[in-house]
PDB file of N, CA and C in Angstrom:
ATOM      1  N   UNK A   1     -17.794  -4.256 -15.053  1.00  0.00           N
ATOM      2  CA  UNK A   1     -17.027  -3.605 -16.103  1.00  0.00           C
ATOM      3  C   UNK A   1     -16.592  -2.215 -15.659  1.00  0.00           C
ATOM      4  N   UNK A   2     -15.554  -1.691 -16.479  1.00  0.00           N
ATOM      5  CA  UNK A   2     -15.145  -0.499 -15.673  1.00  0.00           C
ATOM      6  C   UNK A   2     -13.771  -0.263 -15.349  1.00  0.00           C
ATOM      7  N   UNK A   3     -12.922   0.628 -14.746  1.00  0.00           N
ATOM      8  CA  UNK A   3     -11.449   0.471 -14.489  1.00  0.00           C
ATOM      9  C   UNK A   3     -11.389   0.706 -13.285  1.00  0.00           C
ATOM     10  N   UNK A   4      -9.987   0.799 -12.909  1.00  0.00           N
ATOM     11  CA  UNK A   4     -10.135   1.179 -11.659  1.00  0.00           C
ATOM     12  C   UNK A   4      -8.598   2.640 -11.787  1.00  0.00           C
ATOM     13  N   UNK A   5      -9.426   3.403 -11.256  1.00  0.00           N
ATOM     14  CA  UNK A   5      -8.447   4.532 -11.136  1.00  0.00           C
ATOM     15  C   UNK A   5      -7.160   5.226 -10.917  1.00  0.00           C
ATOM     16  N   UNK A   6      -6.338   5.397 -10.830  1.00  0.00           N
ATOM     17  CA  UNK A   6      -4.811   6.190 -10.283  1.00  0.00           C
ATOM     18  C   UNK A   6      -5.211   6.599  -8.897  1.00  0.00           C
ATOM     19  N   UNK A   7      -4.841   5.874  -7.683  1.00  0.00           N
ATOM     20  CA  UNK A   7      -4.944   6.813  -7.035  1.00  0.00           C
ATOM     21  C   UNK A   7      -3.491   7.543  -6.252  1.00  0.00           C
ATOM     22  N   UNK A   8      -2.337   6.626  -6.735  1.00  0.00           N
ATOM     23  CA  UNK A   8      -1.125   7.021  -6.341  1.00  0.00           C
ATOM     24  C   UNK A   8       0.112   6.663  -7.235  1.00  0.00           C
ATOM     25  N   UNK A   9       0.818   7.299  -7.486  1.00  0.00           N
ATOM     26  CA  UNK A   9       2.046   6.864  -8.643  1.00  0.00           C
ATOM     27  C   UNK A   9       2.674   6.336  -7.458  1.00  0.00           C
ATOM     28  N   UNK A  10       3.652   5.095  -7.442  1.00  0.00           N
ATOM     29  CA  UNK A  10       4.344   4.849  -6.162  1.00  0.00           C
ATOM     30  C   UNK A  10       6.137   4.308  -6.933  1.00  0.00           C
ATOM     31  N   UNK A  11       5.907   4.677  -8.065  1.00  0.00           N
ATOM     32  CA  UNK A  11       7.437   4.748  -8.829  1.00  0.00           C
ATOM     33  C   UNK A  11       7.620   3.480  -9.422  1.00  0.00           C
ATOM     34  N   UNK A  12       8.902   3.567  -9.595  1.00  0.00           N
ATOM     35  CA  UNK A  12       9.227   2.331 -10.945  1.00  0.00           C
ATOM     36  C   UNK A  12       9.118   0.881 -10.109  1.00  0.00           C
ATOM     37  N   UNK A  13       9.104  -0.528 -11.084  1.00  0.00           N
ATOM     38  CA  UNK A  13       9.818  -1.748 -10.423  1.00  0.00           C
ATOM     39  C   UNK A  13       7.979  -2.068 -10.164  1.00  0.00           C
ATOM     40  N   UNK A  14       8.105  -3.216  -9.376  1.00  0.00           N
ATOM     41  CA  UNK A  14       6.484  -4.119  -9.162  1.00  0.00           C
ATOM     42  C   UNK A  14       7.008  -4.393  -7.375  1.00  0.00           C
ATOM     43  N   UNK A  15       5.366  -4.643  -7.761  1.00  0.00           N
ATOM     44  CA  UNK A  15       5.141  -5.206  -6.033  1.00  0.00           C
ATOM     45  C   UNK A  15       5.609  -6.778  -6.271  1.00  0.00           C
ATOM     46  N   UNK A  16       6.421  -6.948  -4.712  1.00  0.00           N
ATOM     47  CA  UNK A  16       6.005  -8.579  -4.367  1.00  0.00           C
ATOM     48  C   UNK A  16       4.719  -9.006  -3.919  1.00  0.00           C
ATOM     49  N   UNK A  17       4.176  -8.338  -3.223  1.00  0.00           N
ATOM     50  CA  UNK A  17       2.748  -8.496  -2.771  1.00  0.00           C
ATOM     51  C   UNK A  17       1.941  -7.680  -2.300  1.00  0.00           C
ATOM     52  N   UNK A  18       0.565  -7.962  -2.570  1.00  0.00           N
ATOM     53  CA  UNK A  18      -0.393  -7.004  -2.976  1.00  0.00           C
ATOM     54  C   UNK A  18      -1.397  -7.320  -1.999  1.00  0.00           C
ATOM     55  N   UNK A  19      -1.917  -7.296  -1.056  1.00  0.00           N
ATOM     56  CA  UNK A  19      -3.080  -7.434  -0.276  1.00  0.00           C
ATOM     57  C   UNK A  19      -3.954  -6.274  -0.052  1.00  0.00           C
ATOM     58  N   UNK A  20      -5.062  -6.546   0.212  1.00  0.00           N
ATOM     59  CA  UNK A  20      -6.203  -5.296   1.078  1.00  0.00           C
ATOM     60  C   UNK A  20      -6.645  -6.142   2.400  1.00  0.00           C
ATOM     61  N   UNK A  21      -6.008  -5.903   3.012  1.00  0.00           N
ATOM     62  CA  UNK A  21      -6.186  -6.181   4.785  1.00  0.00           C
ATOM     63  C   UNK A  21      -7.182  -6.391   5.396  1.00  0.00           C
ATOM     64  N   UNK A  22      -8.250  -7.192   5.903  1.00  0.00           N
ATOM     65  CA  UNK A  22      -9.470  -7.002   6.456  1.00  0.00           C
ATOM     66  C   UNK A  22      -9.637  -6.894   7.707  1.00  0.00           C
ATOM     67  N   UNK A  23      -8.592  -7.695   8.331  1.00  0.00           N
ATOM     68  CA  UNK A  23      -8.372  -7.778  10.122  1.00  0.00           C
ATOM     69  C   UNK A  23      -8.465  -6.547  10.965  1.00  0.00           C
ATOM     70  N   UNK A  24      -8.581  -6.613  12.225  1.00  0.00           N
ATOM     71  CA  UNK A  24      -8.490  -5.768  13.048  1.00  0.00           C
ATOM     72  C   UNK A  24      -7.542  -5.810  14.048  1.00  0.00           C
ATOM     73  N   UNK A  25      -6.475  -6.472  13.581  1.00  0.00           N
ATOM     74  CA  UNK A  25      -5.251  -6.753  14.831  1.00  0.00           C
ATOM     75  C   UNK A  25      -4.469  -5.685  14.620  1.00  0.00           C
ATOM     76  N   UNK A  26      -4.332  -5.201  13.077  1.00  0.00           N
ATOM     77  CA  UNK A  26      -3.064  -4.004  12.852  1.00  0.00           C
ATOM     78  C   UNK A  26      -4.040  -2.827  13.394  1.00  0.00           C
ATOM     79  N   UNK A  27      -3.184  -1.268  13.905  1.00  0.00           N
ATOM     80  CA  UNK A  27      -3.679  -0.229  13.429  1.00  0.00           C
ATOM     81  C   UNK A  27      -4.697  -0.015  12.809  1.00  0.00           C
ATOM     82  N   UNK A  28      -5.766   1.187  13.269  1.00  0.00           N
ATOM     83  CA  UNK A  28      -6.682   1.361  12.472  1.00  0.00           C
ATOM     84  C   UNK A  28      -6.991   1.806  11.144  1.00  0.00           C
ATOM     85  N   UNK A  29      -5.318   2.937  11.089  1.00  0.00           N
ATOM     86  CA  UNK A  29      -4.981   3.210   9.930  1.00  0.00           C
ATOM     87  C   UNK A  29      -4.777   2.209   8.826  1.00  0.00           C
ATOM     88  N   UNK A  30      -4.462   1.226   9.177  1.00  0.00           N
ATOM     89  CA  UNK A  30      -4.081   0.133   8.485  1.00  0.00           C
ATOM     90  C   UNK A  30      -5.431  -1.117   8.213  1.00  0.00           C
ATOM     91  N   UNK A  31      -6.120  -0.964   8.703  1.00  0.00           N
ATOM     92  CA  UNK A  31      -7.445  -1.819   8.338  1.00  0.00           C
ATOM     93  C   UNK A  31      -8.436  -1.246   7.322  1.00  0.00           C
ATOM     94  N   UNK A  32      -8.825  -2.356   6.376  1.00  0.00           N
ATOM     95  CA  UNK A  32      -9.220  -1.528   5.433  1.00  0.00           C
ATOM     96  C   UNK A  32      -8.586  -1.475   4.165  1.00  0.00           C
ATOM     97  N   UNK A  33      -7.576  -1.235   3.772  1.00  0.00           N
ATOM     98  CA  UNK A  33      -6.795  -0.613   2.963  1.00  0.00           C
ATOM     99  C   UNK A  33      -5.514  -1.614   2.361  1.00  0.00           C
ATOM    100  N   UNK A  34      -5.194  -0.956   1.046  1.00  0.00           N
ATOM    101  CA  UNK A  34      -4.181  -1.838   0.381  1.00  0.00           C
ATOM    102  C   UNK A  34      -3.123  -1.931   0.954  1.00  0.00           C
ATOM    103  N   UNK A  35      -2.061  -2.673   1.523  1.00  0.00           N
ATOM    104  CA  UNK A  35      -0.741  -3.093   1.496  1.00  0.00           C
ATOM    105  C   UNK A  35      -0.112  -3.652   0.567  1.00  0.00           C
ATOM    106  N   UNK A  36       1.111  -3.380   0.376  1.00  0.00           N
ATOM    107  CA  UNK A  36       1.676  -3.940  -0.637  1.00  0.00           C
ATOM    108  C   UNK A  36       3.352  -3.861   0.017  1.00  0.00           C
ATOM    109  N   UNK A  37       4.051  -5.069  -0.494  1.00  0.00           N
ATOM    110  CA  UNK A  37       5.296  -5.241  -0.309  1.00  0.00           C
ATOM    111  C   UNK A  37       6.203  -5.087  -1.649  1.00  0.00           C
ATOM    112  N   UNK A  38       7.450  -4.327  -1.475  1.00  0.00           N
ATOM    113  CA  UNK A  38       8.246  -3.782  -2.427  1.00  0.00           C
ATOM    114  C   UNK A  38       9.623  -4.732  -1.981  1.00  0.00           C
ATOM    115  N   UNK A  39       9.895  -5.417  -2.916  1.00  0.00           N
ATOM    116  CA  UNK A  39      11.647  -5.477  -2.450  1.00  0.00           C
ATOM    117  C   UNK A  39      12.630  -4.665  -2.538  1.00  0.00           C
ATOM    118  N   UNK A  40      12.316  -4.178  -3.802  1.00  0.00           N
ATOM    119  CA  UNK A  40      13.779  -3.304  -4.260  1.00  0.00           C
ATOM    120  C   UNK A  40      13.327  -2.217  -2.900  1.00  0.00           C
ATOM    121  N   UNK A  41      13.346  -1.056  -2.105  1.00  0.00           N
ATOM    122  CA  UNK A  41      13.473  -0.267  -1.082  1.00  0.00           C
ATOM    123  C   UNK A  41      13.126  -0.842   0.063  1.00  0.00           C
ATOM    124  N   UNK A  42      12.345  -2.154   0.114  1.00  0.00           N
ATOM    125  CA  UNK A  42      12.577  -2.921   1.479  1.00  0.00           C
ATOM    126  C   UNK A  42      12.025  -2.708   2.464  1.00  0.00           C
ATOM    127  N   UNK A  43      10.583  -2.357   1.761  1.00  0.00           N
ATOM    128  CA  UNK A  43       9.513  -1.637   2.905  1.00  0.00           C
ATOM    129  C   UNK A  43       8.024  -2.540   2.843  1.00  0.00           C
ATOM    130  N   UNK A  44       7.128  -2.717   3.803  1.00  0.00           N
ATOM    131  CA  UNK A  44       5.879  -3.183   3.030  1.00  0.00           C
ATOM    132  C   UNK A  44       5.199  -1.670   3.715  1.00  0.00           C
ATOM    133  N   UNK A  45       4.220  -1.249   2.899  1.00  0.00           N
ATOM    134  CA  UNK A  45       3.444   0.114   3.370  1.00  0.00           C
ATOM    135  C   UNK A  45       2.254  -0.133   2.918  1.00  0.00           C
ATOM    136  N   UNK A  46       1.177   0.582   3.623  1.00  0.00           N
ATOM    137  CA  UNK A  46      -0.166   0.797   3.019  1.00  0.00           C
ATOM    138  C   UNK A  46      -0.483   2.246   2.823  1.00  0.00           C
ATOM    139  N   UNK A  47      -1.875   2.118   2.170  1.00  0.00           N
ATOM    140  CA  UNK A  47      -2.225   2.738   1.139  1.00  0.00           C
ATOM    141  C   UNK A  47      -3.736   3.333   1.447  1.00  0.00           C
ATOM    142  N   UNK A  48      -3.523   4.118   2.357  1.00  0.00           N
ATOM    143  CA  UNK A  48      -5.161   4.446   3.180  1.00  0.00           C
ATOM    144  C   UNK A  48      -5.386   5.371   1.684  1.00  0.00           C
ATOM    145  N   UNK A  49      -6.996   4.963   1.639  1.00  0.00           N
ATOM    146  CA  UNK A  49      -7.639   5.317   0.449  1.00  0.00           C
ATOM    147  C   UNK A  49      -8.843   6.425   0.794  1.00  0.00           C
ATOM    148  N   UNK A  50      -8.639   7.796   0.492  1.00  0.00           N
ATOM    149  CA  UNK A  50      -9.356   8.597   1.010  1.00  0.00           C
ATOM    150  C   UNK A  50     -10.275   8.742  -0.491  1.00  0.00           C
ATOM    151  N   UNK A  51     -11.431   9.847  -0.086  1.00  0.00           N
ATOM    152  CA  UNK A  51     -12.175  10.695  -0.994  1.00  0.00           C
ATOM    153  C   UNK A  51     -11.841  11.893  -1.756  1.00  0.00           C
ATOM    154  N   UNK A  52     -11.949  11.971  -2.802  1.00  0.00           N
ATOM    155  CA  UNK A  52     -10.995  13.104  -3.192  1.00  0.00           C
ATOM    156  C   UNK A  52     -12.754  13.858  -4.271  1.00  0.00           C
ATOM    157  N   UNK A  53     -13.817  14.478  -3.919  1.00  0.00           N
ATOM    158  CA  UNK A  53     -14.175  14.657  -5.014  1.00  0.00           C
ATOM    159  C   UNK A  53     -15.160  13.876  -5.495  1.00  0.00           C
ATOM    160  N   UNK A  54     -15.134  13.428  -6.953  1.00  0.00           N
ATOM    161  CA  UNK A  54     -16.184  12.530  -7.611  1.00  0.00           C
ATOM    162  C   UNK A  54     -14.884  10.953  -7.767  1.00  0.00           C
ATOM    163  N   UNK A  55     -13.278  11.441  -6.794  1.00  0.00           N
ATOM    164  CA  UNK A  55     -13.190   9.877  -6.897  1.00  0.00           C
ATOM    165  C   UNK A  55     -12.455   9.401  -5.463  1.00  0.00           C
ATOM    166  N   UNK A  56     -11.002   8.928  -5.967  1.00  0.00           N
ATOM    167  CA  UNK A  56     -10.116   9.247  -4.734  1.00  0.00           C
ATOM    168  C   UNK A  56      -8.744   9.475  -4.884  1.00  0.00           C
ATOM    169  N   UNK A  57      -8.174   8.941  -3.670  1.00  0.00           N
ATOM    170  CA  UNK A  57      -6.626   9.463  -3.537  1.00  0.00           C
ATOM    171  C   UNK A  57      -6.168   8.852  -2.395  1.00  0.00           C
ATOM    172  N   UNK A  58      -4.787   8.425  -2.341  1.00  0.00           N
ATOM    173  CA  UNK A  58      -3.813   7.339  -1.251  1.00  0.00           C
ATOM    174  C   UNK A  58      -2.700   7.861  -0.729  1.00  0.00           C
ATOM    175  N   UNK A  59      -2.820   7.802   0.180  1.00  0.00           N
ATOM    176  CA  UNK A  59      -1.058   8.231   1.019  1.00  0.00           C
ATOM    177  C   UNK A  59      -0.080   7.111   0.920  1.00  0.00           C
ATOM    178  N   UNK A  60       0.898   7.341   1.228  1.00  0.00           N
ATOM    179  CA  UNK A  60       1.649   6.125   1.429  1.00  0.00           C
ATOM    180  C   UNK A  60       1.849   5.688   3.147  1.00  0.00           C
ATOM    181  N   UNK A  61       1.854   4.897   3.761  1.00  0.00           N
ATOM    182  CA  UNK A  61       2.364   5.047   4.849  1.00  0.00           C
ATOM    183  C   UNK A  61       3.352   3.598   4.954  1.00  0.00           C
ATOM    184  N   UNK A  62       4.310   3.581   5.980  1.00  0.00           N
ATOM    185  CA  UNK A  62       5.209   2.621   6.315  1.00  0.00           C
ATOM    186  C   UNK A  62       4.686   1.748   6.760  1.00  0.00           C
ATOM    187  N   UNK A  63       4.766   0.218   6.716  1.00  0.00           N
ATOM    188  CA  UNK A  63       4.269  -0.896   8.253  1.00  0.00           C
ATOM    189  C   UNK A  63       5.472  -1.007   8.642  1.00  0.00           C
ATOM    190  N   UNK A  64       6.514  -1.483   7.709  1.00  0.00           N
ATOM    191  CA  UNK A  64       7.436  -2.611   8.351  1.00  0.00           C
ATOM    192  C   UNK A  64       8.774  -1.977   7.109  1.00  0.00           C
ATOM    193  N   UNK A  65       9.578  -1.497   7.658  1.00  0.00           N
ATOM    194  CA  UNK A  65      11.254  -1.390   6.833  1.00  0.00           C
ATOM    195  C   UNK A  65      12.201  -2.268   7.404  1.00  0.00           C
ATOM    196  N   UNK A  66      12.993  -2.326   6.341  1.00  0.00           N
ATOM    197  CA  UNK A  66      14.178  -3.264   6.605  1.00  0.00           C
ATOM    198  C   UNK A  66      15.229  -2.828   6.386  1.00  0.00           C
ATOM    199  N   UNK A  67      16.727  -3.151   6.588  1.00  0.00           N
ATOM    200  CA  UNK A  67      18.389  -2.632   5.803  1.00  0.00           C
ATOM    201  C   UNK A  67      18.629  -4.153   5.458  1.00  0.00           C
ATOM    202  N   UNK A  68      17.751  -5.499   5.797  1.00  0.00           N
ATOM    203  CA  UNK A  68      18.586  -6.518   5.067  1.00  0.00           C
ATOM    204  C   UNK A  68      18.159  -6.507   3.630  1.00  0.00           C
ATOM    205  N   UNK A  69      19.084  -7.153   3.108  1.00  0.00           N
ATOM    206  CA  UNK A  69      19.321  -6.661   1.694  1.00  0.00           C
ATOM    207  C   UNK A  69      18.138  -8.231   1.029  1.00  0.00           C
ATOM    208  N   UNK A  70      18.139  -8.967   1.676  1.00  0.00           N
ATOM    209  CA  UNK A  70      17.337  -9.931   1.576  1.00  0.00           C
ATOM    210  C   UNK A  70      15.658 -10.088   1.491  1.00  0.00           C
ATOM    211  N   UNK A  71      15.289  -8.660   2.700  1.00  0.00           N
ATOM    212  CA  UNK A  71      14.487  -8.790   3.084  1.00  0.00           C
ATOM    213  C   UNK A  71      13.557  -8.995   2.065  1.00  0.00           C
ATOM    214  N   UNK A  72      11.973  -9.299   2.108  1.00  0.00           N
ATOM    215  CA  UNK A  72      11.014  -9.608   1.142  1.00  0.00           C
ATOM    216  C   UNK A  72       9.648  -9.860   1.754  1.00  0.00           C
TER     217      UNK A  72
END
């Protein structure tokens, strides 16, 4: 029971997809941590989850951008 916190506003519209990564093939930055894919700006990025305090807090970072208008 319980919520789970704010740790980043990342703007209007929904994710296409939502993962937390477990592998060790990507970046280290990238293991660990939420990814999520956006269509509308056409990016998938993660979401390294630091300590902030008594909670936390997320950067955004890039994996993968696109210009096709398709992309997903």
């Amino acid at each position: 029971p319980g919520e789970v916190p704010t740790f980043l506003i990342t703007g209007a519209g929904s994710p296409t997809g939502l993962a937390v990564y477990e592998g060790k093939l990507l970046p280290e930055i990238f293991q660990n941590q939420i990814i999520h894919c956006d269509a509308g700006p056409r990016v998938v990025r993660a979401y390294p989850v630091q300590v902030d305090g008594a909670g936390y807090k997320a950067t955004m970072v890039d994996v993968l951008t696109s210009t096709d208008t398709w992309f997903r």
